[in-house]
Protein backbone atom coordinates (compact mmCIF):
# COMPACT_ATOMS: atom_id res chain seq x y z
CA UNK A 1 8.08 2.48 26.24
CA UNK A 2 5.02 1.42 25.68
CA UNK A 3 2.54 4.70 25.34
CA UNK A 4 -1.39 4.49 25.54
CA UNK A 5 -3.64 7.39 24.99
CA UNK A 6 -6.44 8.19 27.60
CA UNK A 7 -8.96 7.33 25.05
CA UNK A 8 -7.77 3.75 24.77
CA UNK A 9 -11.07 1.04 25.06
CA UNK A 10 -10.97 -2.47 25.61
CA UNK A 11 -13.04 -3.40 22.04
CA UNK A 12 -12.26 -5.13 18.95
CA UNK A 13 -9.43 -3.90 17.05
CA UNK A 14 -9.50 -4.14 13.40
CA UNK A 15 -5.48 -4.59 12.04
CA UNK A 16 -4.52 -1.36 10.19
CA UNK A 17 -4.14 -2.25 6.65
CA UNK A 18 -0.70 -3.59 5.60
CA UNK A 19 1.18 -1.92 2.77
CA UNK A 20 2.95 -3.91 -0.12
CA UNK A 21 6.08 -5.88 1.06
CA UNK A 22 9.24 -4.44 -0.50
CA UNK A 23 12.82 -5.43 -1.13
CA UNK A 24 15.72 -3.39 -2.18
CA UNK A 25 19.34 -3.41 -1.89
CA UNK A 26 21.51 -0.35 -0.47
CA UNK A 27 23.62 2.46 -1.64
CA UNK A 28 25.58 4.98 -0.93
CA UNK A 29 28.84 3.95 1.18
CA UNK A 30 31.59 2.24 1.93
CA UNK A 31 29.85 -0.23 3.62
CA UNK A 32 30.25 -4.34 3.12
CA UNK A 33 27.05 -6.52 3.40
CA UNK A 34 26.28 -9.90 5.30
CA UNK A 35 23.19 -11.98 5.70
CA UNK A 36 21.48 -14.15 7.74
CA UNK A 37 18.74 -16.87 7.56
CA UNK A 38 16.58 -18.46 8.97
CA UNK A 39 14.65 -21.76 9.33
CA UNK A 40 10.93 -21.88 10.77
CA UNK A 41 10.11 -23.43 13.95
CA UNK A 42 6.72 -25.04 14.21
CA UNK A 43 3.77 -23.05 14.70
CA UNK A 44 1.88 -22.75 18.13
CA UNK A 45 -0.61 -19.94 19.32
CA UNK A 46 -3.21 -19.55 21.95
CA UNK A 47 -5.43 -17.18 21.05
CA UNK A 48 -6.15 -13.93 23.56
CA UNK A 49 -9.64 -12.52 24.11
CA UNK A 50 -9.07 -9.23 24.92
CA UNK A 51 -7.73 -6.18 22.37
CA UNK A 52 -7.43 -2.20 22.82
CA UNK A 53 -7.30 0.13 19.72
CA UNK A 54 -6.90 3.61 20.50
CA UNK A 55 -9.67 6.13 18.41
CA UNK A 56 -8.71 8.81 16.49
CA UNK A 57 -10.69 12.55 15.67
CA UNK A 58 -9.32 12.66 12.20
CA UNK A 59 -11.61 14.05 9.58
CA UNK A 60 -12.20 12.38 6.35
CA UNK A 61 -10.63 13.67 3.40
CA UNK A 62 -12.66 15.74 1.19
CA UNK A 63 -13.89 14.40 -2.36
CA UNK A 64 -12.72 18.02 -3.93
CA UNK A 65 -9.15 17.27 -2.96
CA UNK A 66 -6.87 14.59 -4.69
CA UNK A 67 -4.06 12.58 -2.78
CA UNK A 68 -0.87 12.56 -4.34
CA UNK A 69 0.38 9.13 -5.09
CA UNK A 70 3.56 7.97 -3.87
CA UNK A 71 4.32 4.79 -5.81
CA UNK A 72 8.04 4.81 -5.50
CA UNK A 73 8.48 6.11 -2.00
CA UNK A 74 7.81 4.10 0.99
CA UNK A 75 7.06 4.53 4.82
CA UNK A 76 7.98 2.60 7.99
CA UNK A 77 4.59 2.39 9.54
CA UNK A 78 4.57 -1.64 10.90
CA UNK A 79 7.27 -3.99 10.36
CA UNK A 80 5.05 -6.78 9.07
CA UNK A 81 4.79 -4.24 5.95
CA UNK A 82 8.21 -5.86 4.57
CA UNK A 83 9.30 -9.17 3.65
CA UNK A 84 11.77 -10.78 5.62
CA UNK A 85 14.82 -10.27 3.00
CA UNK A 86 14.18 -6.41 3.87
CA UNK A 87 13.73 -6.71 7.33
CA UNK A 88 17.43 -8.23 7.53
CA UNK A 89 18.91 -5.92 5.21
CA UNK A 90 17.58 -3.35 7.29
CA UNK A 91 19.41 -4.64 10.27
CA UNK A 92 22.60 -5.96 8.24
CA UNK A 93 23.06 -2.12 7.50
CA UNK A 94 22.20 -0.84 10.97
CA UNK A 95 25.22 -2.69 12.35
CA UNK A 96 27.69 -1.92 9.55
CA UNK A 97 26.79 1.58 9.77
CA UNK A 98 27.14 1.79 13.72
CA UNK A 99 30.34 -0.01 13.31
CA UNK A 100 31.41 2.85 11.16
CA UNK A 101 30.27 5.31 13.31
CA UNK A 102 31.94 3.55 16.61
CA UNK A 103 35.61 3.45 14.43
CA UNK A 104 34.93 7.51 14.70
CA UNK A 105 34.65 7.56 10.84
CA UNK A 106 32.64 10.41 9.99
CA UNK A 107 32.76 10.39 6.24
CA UNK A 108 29.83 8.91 5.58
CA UNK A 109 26.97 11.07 5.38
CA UNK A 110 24.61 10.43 3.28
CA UNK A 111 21.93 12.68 4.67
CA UNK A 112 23.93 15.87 3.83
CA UNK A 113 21.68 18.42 2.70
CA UNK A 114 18.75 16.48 3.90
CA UNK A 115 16.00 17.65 6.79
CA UNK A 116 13.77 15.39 8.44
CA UNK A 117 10.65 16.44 10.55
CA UNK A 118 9.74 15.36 13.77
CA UNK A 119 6.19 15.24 15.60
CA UNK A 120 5.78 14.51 18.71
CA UNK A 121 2.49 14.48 20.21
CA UNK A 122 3.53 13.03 23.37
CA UNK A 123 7.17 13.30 24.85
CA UNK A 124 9.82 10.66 24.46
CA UNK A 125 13.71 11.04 25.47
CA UNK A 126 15.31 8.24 23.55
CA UNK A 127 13.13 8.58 20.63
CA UNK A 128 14.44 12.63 20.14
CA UNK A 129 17.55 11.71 21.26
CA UNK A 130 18.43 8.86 18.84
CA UNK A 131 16.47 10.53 15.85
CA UNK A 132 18.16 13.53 16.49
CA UNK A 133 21.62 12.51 16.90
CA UNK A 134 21.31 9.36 14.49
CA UNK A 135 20.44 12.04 11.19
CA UNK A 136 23.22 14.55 12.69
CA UNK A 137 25.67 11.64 12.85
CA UNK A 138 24.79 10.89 8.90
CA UNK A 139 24.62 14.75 7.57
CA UNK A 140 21.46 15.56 7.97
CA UNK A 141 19.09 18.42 10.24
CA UNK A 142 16.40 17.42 12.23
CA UNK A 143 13.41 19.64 13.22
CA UNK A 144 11.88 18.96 16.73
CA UNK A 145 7.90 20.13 16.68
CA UNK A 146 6.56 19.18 19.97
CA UNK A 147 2.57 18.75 21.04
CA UNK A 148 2.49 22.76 21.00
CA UNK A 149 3.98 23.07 17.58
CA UNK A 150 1.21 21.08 15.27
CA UNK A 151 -1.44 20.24 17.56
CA UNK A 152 -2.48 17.64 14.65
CA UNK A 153 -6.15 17.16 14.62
CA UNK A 154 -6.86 20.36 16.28
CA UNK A 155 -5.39 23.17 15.16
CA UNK A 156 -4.74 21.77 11.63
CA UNK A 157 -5.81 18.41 10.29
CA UNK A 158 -3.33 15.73 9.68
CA UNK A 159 -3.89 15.77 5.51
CA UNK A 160 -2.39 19.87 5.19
CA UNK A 161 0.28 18.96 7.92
CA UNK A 162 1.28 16.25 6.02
CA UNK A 163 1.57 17.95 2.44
CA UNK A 164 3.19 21.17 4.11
CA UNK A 165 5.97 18.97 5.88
CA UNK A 166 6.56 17.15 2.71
CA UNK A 167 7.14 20.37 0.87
CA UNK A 168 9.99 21.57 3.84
CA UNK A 169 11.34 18.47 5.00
CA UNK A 170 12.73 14.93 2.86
CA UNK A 171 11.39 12.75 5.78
CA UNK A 172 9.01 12.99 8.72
CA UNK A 173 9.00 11.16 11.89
CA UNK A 174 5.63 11.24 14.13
CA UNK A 175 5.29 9.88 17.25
CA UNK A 176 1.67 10.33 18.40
CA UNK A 177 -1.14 8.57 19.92
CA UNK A 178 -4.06 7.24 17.49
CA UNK A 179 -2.76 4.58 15.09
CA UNK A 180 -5.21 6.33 12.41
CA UNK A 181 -2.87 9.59 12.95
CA UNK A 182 0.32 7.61 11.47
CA UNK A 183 -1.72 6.07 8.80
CA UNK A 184 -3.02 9.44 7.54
CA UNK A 185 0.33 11.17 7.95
CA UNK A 186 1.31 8.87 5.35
CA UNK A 187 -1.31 9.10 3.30
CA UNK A 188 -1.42 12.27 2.09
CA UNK A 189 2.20 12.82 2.73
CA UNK A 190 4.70 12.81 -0.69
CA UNK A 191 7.96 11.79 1.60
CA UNK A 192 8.52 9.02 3.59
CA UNK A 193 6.99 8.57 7.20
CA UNK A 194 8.34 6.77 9.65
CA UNK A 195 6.03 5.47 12.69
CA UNK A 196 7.71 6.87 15.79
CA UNK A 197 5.20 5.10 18.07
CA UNK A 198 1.51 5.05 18.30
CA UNK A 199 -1.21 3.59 20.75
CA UNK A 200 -0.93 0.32 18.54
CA UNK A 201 2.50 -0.43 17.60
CA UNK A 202 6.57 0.54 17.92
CA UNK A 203 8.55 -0.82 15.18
CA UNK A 204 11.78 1.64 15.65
CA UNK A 205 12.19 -0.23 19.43
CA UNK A 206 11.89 -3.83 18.27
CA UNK A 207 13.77 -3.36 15.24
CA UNK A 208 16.44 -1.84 17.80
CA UNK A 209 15.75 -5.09 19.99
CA UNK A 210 16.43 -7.31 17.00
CA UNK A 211 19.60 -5.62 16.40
CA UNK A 212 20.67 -6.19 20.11
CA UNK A 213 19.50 -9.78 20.14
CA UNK A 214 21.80 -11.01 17.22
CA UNK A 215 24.55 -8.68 18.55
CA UNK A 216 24.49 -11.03 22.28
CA UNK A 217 23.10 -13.89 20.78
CA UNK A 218 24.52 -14.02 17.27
CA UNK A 219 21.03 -14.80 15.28
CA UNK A 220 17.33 -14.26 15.81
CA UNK A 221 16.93 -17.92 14.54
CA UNK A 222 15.71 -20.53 17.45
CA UNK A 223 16.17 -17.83 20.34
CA UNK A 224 12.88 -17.75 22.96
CA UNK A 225 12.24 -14.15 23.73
CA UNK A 226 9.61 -13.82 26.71
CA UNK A 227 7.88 -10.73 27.19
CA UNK A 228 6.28 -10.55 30.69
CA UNK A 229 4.51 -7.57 31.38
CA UNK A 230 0.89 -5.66 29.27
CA UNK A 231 -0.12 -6.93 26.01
CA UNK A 232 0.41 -3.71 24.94
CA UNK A 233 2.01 -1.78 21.39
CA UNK A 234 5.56 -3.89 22.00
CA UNK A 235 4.26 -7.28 22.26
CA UNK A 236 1.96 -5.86 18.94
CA UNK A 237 5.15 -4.97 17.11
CA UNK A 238 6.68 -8.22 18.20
CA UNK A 239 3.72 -10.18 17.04
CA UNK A 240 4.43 -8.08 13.47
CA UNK A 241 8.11 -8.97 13.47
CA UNK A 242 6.77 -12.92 14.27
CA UNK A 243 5.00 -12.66 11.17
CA UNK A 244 7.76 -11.72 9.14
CA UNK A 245 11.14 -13.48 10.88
CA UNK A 246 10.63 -17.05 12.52
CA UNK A 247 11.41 -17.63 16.16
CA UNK A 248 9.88 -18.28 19.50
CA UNK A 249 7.96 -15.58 20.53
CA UNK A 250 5.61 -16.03 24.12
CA UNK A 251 3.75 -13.06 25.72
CA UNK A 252 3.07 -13.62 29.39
CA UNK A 253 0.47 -11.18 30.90
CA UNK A 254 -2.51 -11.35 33.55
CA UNK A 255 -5.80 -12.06 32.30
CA UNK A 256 -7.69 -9.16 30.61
CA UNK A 257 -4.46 -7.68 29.40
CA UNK A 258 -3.90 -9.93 26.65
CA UNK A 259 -2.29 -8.43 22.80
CA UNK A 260 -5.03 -7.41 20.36
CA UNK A 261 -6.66 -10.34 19.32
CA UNK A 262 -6.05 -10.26 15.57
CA UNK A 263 -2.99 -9.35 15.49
CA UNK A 264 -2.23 -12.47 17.52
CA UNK A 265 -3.79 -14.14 14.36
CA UNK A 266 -2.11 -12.39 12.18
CA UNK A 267 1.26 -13.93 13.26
CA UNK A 268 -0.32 -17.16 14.01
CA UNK A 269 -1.68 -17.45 10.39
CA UNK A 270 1.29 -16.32 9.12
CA UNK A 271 2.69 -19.66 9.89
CA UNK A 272 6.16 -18.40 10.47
CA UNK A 273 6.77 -18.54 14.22
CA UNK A 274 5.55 -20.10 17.25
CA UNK A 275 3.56 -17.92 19.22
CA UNK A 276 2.36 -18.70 22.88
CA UNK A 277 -0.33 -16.55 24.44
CA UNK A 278 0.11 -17.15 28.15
CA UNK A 279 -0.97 -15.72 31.58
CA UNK A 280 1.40 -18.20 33.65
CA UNK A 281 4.79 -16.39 33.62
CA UNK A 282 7.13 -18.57 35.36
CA UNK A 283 6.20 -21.71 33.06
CA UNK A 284 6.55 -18.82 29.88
CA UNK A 285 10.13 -17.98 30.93
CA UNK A 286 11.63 -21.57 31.35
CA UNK A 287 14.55 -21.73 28.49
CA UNK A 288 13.96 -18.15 27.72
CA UNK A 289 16.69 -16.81 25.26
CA UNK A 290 15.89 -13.03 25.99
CA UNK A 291 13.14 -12.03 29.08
CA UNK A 292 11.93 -8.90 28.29
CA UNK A 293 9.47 -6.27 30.34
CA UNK A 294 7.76 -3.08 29.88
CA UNK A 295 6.27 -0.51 32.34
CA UNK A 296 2.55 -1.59 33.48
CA UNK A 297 1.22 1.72 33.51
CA UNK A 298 2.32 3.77 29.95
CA UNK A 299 1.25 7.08 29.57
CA UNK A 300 -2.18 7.77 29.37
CA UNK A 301 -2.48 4.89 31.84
CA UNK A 302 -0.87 6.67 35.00
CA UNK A 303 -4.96 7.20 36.85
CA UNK A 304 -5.08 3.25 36.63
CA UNK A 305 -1.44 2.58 38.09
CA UNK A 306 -2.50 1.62 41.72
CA UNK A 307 -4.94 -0.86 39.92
CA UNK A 308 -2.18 -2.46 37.29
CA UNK A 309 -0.22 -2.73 40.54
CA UNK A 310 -2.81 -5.29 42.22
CA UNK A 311 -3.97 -6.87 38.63
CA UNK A 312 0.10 -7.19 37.80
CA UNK A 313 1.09 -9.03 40.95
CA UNK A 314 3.37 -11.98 39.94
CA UNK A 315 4.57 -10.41 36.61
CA UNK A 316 6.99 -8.49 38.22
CA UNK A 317 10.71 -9.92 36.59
CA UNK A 318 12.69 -10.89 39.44
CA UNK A 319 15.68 -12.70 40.11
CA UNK A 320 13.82 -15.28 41.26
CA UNK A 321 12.18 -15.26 37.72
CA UNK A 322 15.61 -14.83 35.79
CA UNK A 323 16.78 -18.12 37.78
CA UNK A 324 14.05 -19.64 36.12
CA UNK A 325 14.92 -18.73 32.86
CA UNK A 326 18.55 -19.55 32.86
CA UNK A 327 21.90 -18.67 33.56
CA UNK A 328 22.37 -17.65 29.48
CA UNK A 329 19.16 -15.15 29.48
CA UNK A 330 19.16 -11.64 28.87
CA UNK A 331 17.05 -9.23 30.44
CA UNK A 332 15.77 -6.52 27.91
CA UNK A 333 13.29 -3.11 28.27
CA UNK A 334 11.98 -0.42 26.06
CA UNK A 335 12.58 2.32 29.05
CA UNK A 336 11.46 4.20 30.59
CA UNK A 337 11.74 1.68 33.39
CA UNK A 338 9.81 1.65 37.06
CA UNK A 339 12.41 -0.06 39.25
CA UNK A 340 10.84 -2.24 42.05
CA UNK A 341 7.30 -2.33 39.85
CA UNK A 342 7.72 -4.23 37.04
CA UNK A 343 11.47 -5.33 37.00
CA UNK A 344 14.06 -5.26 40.31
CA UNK A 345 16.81 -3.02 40.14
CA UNK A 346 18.83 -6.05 40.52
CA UNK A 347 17.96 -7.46 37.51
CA UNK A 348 18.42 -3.95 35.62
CA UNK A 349 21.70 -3.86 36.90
CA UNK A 350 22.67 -7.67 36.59
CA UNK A 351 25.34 -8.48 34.11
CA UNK A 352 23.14 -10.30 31.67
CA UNK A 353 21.07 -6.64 31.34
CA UNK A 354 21.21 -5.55 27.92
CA UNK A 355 18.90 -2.65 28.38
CA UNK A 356 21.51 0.22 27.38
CA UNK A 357 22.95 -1.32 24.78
CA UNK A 358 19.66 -1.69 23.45
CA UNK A 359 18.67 1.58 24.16
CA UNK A 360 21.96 2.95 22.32
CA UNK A 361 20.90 0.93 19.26
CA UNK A 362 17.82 2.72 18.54
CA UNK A 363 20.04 5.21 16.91
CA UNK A 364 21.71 2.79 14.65
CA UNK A 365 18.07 0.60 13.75
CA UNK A 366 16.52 4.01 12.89
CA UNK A 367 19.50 5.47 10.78
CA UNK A 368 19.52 1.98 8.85
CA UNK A 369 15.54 2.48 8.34
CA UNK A 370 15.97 6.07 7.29
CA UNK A 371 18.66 4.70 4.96
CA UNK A 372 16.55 2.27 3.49
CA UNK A 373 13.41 4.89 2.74
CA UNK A 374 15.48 7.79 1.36
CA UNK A 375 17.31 4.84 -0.79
């Protein structure tokens, strides 16, 4: 689900800064290896006028006190901070290690002996859920430390949480609201972080999302996947994923709740897939591969949910909408969902819904990117 803090303003949003693009191979199991690829469609974006960056309270780091590098570790902060070979062997070894795990195999645990901490400065049940369980399933212990726990900003700043985690824990997970939050958490921490969600983006979910697409569909390659709803941190970390993997990515919203504008350019200059920028939904979903919808009001948005309702009208995904799109197209969501706002229960419950297997395979996209960070 989409999650927006209270102090979210409609300004320009500068792109947080994008970390070195790696590649590595994997180790540790019994585990074979496939690949994919992919040829690029042509490139076409319309550009949005309209982006929201969410402000953060975190001090700046003192002169006196040195950051230690962390040249050989990595985090998972935005998905446009890998190349594309990574990206896919990332989701390669998400689905050979959930089809371990589904065969009831339990030998594989490569997190044994291994704790990983968990922020949460909002609440979120599939992302505790699926971290949780997903570094149980593999060995490992996972520490929950909710909004009372760390109070990050207020009671302590983010730079001492940061290096006192990394001296308990092998990996931490944040989920919080300012983008600046994640980006400081890694920073000054000497483990990896992983992004959890923030205001701006929510790589875990579409990685999970990319994993359920080529599970349906067979390939990312050529599909259409429409998202319908708020230009809001999924269509950003779909954008991100555009930038990296080519297919056909459109965004259909209202007018005034259009993506942030640069990091529609971002993918757009990226030249790797065609990106549409639209506020006409019904034309958007025509051929659509995957339609996919998010809640209109996230949290920190709930005070303007009467007015999303009136500015929203039309975007709601229907089955008059899916008819549109096609007998062969899936119906996806991040969840929480709002039944009878922005999607029909019909459609939820249609057989072309993915939305639980998708939700299930946020386990097996986050074990895959813990897998990949711990090495």
């Amino acid at each position: 689900m989409a999650a927006i803090s209270g102090h979210c303003t409609f300004r320009s949003h500068k792109f947080p800064p994008s970390s070195t693009a790696y590649s590595s191979s994997f180790s540790g199991g019994p585990l074979r290896s496939s690949r994919i690829s992919f040829a690029s469609p042509s490139s076409a974006v319309r550009r949005s006028n309209i982006s929201c960056q969410a402000s953060s309270a975190t001090s700046q780091p003192s002169s006196s006190v040195k950051v230690t590098a962390k040249r050989e570790l990595k985090d998972f902060l935005h998905i446009s901070d890998f190349d594309k070979a990574t990206i896919m062997q990332i989701l390669d070894r998400a689905a050979e290690v959930k089809a371990l795990l589904k065969s009831g195999d339990r030998s594989f645990v490569p997190f044994k002996g291994k704790t990983m901490a968990m922020i949460f400065s909002k609440p979120s049940m599939r992302t505790r859920v699926s971290f949780e369980t997903g570094f149980f399933l593999l060995g490992g212990h996972a520490i929950y430390l909710g909004p009372d726990d760390v109070q990050m900003g207020k009671r302590e700043e983010t730079r001492d949480v940061a290096r006192v985690l990394s001296r308990y824990n092998d990996i931490i997970m944040a989920r919080v609201f300012a983008h600046q939050d994640i980006l400081d958490l890694a920073k000054y921490a000497t483990v990896p972080v992983v992004n959890g969600l923030t205001d701006y983006n929510h790589p875990c979910q579409i990685m999970a999302d990319a994993l359920t697409i080529i599970e349906h569909i067979g390939q990312l390659e050529g599909t259409k996947v429409v998202y319908v709803g708020d230009g809001n941190n999924i269509v950003h970390s779909w954008l991100l994923l555009a930038a990296v993997v080519p297919f056909h990515f459109v965004c259909a919203c209202p007018k005034g709740f259009e993506p942030d504008k640069e990091t529609v350019e971002k993918a757009q200059q990226a030249g790797i897939s065609k990106i549409e920028i639209t506020n006409d939904p019904k034309e958007a979903v025509k051929d659509a591969d995957v339609v996919y919808s998010d809640v209109w009001a996230s949290m920190g948005q709930k005070e303007e949910a009467a007015y999303r309702r009136q500015a929203f009208q039309g975007f709601q995904v229907d089955e008059a909408l899916m008819k549109i799109a096609g007998p062969k197209a899936y119906f996806m969501h991040c969840l929480p969902a709002e039944r009878g706002v922005e999607v029909t229960n019909g459609v939820i419950e249609a057989p072309n819904s993915i939305v639980f297997p998708q939700a299930e395979n946020r386990i097996h996209a986050q074990n895959a990117i813990m897998l990949h960070l711990l090495g």
